[in-house]
C-alpha atoms as a PDB file:
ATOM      1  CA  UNK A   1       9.902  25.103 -19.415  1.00  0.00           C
ATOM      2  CA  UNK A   2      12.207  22.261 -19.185  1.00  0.00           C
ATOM      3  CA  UNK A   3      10.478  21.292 -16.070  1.00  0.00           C
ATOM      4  CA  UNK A   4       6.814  21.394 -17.956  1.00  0.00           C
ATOM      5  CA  UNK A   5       8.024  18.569 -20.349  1.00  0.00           C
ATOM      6  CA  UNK A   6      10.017  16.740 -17.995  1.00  0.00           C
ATOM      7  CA  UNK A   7       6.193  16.540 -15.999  1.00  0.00           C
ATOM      8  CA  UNK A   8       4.714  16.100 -19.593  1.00  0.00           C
ATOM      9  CA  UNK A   9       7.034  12.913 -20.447  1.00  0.00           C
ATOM     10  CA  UNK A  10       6.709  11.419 -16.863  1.00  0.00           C
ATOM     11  CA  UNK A  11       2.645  11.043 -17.712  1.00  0.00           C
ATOM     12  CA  UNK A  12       3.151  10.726 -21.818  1.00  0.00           C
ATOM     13  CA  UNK A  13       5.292   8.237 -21.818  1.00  0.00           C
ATOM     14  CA  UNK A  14       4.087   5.800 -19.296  1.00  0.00           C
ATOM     15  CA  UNK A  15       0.569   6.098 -20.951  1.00  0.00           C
ATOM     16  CA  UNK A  16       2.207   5.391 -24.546  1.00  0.00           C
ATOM     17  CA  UNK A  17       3.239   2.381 -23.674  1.00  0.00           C
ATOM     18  CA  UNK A  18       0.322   1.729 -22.005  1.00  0.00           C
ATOM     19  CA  UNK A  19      -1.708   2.247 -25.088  1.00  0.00           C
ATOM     20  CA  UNK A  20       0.870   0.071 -27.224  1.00  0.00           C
ATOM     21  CA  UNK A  21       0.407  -3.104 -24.951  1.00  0.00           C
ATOM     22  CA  UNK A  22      -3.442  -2.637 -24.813  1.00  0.00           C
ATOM     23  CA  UNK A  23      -3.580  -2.969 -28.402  1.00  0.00           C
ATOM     24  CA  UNK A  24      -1.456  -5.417 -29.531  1.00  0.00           C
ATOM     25  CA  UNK A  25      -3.400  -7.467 -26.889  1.00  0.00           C
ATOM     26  CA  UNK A  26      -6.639  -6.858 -28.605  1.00  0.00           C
ATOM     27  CA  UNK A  27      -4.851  -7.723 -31.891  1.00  0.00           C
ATOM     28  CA  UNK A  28      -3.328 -10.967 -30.882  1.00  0.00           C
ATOM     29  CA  UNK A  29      -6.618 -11.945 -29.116  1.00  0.00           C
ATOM     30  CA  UNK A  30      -9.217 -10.578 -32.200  1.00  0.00           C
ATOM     31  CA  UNK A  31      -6.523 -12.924 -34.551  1.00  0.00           C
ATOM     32  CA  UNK A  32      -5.895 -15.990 -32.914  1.00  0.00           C
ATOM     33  CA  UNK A  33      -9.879 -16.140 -32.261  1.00  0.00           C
ATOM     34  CA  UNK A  34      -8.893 -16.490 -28.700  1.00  0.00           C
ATOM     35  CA  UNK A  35     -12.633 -17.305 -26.132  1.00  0.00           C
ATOM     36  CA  UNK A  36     -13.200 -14.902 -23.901  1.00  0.00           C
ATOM     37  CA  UNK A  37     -13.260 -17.430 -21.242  1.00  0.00           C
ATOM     38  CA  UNK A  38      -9.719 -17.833 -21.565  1.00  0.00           C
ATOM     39  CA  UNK A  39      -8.567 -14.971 -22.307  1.00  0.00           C
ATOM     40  CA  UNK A  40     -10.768 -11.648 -22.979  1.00  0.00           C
ATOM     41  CA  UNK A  41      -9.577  -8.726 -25.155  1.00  0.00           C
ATOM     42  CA  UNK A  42      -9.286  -5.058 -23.940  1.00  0.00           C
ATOM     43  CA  UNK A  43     -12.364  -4.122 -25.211  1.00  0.00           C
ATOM     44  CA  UNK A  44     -14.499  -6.233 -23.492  1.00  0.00           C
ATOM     45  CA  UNK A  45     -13.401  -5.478 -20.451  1.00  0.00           C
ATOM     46  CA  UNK A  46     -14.002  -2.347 -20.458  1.00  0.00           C
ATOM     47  CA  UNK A  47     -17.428  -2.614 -21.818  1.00  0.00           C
ATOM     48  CA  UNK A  48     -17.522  -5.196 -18.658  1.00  0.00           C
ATOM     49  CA  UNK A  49     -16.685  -2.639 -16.341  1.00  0.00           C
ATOM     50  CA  UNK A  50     -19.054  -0.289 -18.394  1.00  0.00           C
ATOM     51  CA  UNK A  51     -22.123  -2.553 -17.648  1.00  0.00           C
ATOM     52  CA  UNK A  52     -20.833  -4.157 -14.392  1.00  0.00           C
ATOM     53  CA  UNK A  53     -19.112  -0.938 -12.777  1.00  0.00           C
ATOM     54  CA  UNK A  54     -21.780  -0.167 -10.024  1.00  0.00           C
ATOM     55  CA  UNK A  55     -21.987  -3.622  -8.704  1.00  0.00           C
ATOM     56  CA  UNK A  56     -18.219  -3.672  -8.972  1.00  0.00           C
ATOM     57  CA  UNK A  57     -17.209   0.012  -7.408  1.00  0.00           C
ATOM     58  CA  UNK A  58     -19.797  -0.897  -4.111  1.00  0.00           C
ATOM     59  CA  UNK A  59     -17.629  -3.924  -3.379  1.00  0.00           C
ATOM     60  CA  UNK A  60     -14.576  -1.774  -4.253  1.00  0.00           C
ATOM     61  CA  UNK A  61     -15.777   0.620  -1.647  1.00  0.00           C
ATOM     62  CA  UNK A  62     -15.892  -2.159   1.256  1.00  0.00           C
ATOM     63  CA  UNK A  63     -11.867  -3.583  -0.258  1.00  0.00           C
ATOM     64  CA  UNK A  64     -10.538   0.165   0.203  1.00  0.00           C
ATOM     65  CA  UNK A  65     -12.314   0.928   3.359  1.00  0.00           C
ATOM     66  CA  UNK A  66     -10.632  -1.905   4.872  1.00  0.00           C
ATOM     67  CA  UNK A  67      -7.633  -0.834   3.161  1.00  0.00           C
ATOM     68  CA  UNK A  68      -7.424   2.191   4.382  1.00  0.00           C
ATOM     69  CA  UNK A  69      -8.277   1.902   8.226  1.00  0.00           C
ATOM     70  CA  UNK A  70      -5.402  -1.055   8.206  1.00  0.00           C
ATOM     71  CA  UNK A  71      -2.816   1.341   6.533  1.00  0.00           C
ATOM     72  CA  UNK A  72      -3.759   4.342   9.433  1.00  0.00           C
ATOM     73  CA  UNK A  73      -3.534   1.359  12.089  1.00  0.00           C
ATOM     74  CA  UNK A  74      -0.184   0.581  10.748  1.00  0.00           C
ATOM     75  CA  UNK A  75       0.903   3.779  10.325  1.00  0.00           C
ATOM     76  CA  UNK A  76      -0.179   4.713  13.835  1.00  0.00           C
ATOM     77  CA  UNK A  77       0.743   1.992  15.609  1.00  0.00           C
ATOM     78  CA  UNK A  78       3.733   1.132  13.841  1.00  0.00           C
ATOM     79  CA  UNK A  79       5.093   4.522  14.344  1.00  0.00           C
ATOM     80  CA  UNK A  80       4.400   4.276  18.114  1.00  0.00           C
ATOM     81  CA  UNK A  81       6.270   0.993  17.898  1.00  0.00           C
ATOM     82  CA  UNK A  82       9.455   2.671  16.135  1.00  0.00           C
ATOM     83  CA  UNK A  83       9.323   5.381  18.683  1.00  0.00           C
ATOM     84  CA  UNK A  84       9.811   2.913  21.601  1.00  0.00           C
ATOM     85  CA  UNK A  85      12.233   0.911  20.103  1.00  0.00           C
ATOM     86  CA  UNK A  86      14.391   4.378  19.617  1.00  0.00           C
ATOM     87  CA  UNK A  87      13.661   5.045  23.350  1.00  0.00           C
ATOM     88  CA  UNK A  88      15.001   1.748  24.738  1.00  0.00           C
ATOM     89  CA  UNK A  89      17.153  -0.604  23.257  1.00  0.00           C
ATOM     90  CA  UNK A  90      16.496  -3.346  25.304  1.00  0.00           C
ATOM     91  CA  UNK A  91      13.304  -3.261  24.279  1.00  0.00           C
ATOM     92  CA  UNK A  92      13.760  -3.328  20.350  1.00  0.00           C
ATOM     93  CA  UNK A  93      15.934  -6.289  20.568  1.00  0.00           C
ATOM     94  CA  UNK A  94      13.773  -8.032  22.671  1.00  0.00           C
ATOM     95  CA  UNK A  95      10.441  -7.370  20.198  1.00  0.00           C
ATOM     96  CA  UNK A  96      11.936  -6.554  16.885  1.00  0.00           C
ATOM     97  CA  UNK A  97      12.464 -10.456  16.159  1.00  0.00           C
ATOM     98  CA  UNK A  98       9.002 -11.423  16.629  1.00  0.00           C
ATOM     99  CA  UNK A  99       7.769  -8.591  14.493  1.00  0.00           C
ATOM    100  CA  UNK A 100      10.730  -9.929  11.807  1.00  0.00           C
ATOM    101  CA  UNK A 101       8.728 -13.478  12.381  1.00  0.00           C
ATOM    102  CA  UNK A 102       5.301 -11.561  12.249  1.00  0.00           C
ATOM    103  CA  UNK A 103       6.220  -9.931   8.950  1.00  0.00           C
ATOM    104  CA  UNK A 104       7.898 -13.306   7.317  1.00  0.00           C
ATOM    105  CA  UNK A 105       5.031 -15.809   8.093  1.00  0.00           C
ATOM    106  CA  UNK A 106       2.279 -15.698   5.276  1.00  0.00           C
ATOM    107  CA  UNK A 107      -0.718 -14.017   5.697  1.00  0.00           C
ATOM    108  CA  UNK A 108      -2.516 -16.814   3.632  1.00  0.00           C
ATOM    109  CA  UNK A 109      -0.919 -18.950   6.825  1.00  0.00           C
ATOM    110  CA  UNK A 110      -2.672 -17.321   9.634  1.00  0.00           C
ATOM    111  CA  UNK A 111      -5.769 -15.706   8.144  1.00  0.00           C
ATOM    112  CA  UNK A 112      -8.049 -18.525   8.260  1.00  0.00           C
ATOM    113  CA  UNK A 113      -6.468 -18.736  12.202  1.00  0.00           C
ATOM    114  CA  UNK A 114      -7.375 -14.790  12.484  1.00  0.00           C
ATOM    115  CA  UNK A 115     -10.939 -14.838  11.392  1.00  0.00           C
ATOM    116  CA  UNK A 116     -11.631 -18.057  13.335  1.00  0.00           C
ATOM    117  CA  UNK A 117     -10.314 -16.263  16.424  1.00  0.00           C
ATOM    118  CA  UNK A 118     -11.839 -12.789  15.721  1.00  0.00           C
ATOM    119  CA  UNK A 119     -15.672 -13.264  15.387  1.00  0.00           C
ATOM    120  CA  UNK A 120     -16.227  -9.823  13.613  1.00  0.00           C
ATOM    121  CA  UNK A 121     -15.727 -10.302  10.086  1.00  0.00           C
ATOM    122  CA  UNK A 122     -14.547  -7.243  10.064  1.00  0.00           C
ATOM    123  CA  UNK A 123     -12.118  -6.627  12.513  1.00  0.00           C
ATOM    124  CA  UNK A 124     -10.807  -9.781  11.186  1.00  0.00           C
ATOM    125  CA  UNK A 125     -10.338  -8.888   7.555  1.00  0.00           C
ATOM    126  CA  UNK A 126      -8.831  -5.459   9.033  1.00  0.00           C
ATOM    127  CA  UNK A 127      -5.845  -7.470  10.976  1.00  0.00           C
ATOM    128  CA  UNK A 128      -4.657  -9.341   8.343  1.00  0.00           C
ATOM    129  CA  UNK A 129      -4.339  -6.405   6.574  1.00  0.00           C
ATOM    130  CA  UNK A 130      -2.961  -4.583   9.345  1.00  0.00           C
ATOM    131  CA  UNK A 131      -0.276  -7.686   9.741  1.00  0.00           C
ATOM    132  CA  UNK A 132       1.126  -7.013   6.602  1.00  0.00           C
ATOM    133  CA  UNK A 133       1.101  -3.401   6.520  1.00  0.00           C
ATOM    134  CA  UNK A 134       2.665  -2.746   9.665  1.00  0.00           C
ATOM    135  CA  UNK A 135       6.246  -3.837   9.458  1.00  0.00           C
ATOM    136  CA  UNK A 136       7.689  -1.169   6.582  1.00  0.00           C
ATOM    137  CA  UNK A 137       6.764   1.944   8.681  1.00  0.00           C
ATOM    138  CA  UNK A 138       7.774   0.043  11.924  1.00  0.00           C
ATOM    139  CA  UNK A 139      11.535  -0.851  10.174  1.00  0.00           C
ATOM    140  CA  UNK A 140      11.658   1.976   8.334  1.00  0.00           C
ATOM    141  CA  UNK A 141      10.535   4.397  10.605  1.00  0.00           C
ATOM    142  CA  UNK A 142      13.006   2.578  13.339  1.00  0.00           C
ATOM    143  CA  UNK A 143      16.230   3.293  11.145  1.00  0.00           C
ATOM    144  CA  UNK A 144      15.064   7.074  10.795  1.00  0.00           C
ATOM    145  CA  UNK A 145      15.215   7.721  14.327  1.00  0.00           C
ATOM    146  CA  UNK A 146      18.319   5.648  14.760  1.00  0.00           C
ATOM    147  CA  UNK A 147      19.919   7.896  11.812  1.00  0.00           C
ATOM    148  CA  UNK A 148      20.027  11.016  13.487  1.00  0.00           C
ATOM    149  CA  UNK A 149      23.453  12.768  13.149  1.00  0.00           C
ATOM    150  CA  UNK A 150      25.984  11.881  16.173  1.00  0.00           C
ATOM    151  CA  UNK A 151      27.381  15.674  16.055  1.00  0.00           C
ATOM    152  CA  UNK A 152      23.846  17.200  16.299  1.00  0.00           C
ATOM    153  CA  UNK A 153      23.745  14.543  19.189  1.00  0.00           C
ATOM    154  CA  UNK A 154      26.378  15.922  21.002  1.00  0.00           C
ATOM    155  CA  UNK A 155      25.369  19.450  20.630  1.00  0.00           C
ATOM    156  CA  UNK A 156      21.990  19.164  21.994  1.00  0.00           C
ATOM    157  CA  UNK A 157      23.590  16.878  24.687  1.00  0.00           C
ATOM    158  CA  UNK A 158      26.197  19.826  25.757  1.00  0.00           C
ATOM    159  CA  UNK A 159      23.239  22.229  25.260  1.00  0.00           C
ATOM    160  CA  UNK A 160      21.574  20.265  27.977  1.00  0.00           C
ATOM    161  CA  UNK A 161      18.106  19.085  25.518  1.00  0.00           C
ATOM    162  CA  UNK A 162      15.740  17.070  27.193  1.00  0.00           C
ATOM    163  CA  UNK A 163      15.075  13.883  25.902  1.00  0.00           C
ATOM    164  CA  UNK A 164      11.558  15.289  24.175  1.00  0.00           C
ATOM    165  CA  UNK A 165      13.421  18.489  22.622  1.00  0.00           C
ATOM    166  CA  UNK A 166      16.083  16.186  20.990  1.00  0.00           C
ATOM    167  CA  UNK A 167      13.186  13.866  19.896  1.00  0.00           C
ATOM    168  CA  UNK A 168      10.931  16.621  18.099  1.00  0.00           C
ATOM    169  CA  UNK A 169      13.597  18.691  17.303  1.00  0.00           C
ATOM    170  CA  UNK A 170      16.071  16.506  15.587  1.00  0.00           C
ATOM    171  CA  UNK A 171      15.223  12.527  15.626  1.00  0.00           C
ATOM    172  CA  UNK A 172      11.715  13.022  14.661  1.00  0.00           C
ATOM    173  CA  UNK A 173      12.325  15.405  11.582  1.00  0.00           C
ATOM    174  CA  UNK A 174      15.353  12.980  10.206  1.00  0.00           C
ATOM    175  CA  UNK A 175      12.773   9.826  10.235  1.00  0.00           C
ATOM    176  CA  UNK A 176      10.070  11.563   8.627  1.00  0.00           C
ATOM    177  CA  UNK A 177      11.713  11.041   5.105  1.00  0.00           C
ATOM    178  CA  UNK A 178      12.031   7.198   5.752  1.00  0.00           C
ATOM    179  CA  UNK A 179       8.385   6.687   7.697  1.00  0.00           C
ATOM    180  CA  UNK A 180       7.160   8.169   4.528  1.00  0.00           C
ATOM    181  CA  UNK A 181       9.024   5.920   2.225  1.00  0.00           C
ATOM    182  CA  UNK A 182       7.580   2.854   4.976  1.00  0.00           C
ATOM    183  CA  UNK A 183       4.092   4.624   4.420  1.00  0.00           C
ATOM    184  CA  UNK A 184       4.570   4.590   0.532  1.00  0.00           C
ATOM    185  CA  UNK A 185       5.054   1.074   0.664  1.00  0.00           C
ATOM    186  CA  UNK A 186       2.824   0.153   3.303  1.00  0.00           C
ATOM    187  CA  UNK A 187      -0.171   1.560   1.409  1.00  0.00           C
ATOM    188  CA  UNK A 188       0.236  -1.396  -1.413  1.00  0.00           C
ATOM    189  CA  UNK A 189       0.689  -3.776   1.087  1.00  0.00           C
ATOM    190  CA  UNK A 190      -2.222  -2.708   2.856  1.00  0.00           C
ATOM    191  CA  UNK A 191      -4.253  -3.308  -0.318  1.00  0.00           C
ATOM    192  CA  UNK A 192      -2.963  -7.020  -0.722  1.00  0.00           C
ATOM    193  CA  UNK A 193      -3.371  -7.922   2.654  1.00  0.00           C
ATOM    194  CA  UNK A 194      -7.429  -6.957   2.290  1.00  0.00           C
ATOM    195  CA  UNK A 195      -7.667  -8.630  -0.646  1.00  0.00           C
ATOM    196  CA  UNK A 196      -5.789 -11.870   0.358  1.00  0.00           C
ATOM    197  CA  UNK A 197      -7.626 -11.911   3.890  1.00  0.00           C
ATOM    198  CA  UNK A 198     -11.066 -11.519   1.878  1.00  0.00           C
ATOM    199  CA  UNK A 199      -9.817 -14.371  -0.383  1.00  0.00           C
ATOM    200  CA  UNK A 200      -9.475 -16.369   2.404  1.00  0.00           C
ATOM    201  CA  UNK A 201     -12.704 -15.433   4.135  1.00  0.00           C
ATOM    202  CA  UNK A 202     -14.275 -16.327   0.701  1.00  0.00           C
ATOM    203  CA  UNK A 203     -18.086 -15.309   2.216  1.00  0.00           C
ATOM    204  CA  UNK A 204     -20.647 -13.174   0.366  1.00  0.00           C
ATOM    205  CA  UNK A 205     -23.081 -10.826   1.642  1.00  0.00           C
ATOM    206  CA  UNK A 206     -24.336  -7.486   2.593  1.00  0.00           C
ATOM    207  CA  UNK A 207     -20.680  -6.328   2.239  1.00  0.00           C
ATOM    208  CA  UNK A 208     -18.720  -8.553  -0.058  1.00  0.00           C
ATOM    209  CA  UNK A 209     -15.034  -6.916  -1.132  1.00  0.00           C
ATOM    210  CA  UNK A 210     -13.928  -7.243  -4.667  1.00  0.00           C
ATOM    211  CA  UNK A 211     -11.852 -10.183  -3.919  1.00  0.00           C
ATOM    212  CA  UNK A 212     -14.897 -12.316  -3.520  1.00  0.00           C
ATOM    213  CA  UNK A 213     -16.054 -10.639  -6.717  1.00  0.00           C
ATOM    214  CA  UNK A 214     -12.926 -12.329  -8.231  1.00  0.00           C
ATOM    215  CA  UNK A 215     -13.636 -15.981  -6.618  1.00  0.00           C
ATOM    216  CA  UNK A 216     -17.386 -15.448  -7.728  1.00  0.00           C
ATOM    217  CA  UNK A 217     -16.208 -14.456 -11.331  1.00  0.00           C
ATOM    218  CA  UNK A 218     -13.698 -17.072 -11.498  1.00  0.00           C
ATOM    219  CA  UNK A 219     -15.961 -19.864 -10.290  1.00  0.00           C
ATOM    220  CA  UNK A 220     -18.505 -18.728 -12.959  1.00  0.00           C
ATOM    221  CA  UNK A 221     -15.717 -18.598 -15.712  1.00  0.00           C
ATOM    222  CA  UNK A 222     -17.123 -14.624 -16.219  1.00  0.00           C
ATOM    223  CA  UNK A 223     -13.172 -13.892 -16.806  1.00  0.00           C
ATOM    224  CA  UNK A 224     -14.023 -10.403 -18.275  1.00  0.00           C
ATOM    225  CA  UNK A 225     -15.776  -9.507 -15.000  1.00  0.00           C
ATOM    226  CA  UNK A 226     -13.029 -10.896 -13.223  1.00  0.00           C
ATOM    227  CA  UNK A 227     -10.476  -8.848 -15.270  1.00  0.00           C
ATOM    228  CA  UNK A 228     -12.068  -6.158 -14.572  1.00  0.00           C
ATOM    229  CA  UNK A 229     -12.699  -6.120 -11.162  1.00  0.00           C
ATOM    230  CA  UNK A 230      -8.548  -6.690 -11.232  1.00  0.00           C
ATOM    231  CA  UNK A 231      -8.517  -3.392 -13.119  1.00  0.00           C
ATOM    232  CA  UNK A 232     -10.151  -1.548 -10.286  1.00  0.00           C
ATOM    233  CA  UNK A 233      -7.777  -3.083  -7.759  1.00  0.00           C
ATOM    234  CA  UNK A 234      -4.679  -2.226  -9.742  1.00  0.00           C
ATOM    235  CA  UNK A 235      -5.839   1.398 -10.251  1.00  0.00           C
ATOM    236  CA  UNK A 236      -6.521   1.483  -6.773  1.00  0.00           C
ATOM    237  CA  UNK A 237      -3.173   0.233  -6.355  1.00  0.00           C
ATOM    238  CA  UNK A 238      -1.847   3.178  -8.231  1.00  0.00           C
ATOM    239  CA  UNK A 239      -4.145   6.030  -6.707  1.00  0.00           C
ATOM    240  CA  UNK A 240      -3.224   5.057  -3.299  1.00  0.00           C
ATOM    241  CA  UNK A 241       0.841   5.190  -3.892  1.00  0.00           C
ATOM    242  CA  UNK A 242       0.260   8.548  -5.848  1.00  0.00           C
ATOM    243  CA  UNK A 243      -1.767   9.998  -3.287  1.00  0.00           C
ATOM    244  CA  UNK A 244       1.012   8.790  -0.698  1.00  0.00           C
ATOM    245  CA  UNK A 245       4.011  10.284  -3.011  1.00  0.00           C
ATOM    246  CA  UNK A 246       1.819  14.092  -2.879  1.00  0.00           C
ATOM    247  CA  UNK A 247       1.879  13.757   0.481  1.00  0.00           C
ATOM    248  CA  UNK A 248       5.604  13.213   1.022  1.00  0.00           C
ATOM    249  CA  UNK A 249       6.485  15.095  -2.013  1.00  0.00           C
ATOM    250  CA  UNK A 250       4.292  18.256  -0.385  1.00  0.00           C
ATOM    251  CA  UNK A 251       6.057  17.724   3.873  1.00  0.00           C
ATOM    252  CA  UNK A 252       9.256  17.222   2.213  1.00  0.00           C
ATOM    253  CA  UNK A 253      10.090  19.462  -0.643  1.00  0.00           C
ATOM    254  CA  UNK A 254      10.982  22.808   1.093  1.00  0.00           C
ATOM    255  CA  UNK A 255      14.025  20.991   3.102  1.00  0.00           C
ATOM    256  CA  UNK A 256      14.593  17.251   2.625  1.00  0.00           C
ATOM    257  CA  UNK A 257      17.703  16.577  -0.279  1.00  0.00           C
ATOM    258  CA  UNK A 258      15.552  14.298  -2.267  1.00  0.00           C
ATOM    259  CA  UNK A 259      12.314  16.345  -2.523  1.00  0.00           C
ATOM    260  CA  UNK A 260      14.207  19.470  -3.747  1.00  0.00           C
ATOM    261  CA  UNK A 261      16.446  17.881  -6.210  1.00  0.00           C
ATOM    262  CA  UNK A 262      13.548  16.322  -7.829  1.00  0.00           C
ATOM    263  CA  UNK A 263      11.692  20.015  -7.907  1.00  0.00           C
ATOM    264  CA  UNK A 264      14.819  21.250  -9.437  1.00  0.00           C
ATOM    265  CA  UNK A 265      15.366  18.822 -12.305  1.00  0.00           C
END
C-alpha cells in the first residue's frame, strides 16, 4: 500500500505542479494582453499542435530516428571503447585525452566542418549527434570496469580465471550499473546533438527534422508553432530517459543495491 502512493505521488505531484505553472501562464498572458508573437499562452499552443501535429510529428519522426541510431552508435561503440581502455592501460591514457578534447569542443564548432566533410546529409547529422553522445557511456562505462572489487580480483586470480571469465563474470556485471547511468544520460544528449547538428544544417526538404521546423517558425514569427514543436522535443526528451530508467530499473532490480532499495521504499 505504502508503495502504491509512494508511485501515486511520484506521477501526482510532478503533474500538479505542472498544471499550476500552465495556468498561471495563461493568466498572466490572457491579462497583460500579451501578442502571441511574443509570447503565446498555453492554450494556443496546444490548439497549434492540434491543427499543426501531423506536419509536426513527420519531422519529429526524422529528429528521433537520428536520435536514436546516434545513441545505439554511442552506446555500441562507446562501450567497445571502455572495454579496451580496461584491457590496456597504455592505451586509455594514450586516447582518453582526445576523447576528453572530443567531448569539450562544441558541437556548434565542428558541425558545419562535419557536414561539409560528410556529403550524406545524413550520416552527417548522425555524427554530430553521435559526438556528443558518446563520451558518458565511454567515461562512465570506463570507471565500471575499473571498479571491480580488488578481493574478488585476487580470488579469481588464485582460482586461475582467464582473462574473459574475470571479464564476464565479475568486471562486466559491476559496470553495467554505471554504463546504464552513461546510457541514461547519453539518450538526452543524443537528442540535443540532432537537434543542434540540424540547426546548423538549417536545409529543408523531403526530410526536414523539427529543428528546422523551429528556424522556419521562428523566421516566420509563427511562435506558437514554434512552441510547440519545442513541446514535442521536450516530451521526447522525457520518453526517451523514462524508457532508459525501465530498462535499467528492469536488468538491475533483482541484485544491484540501488534498484532494490528503490523497490523496497
Amino acid at each position: 500500500m505504502r508503495q502504491l502512493r509512494l508511485h501515486f505521488w511520484r506521477t501526482a505531484a510532478p503533474l500538479a505542479v505542472g498544471a499550476v505553472l500552465l495556468a498561471l501562464w495563461e493568466i498572466v498572458v490572457r491579462a497583460e494582453g500579451i501578442p502571441p508573437y511574443i509570447l503565446p499562452g498555453p492554450v494556443l499552443i496546444g490548439e497549434t499542435l492540434w491543427t499543426d501535429g501531423p506536419s509536426l510529428m513527420g519531422s519529429l519522426l526524422v529528429t528521433l530516428r537520428i536520435t536514436l541510431v546516434a545513441l545505439a552508435a554511442a552506446a555500441i561503440l562507446g562501450g567497445a571503447i571502455a572495454l579496451l581502455f580496461s584491457l590496456s592501460r597504455i592505451l586509455a591514457l594514450s586516447l582518453f585525452p582526445y576523447a576528453v578534447i572530443l567531448q569539450v569542443t562544441p558541437i556548434v564548432a565542428i558541425a558545419p566542418l562535419i557536414i561539409i566533410w560528410v556529403r550524406e546529409p545524413f550520416l552527417a547529422l548522425l555524427v554530430c549527434a553521435w559526438i556528443v553522445a558518446f563520451f558518458p557511456i565511454v567515461a562512465n562505462t570506463t570507471v565500471g570496469l575499473n571498479s571491480a572489487d580488488r578481493n574478488l580480483l585476487a580470488l579469481f586470480r588464485l582460482y586461475g580465471a582467464s582473462t574473459g571469465k574475470t571479464l564476464r563474470y565479475l568486471k562486466l556485471p559491476t559496470a553495467l550499473p554505471y554504463f546504464l547511468a552513461g546510457l541514461r544520460i547519453s539518450g538526452g544528449l543524443a537528442l540535443i546533438g540532432a537537434v543542434v547538428a540540424e540547426f546548423v544544417a538549417g536545409t529543408g526538404g523531403t526530410e526536414t527534422g523539427l529543428a528546422f521546423r523551429i528556424l522556419e517558425a521562428g523566421y516566420r514569427l509563427a511562435i506558437p508553432r514554434l512552441f510547440a514543436a519545442l513541446f514535442l522535443l521536450s516530451m521526447t526528451g522525457i520518453v526517451i530517459y523514462l524508457v532508459l530508467d525501465f530498462v535499467s530499473r528492469l536488468l538491475l532490480r533483482h541484485w544491484h543495491e540501488s534498484a532494490i532499495a528503490e523497490e523496497e521504499e
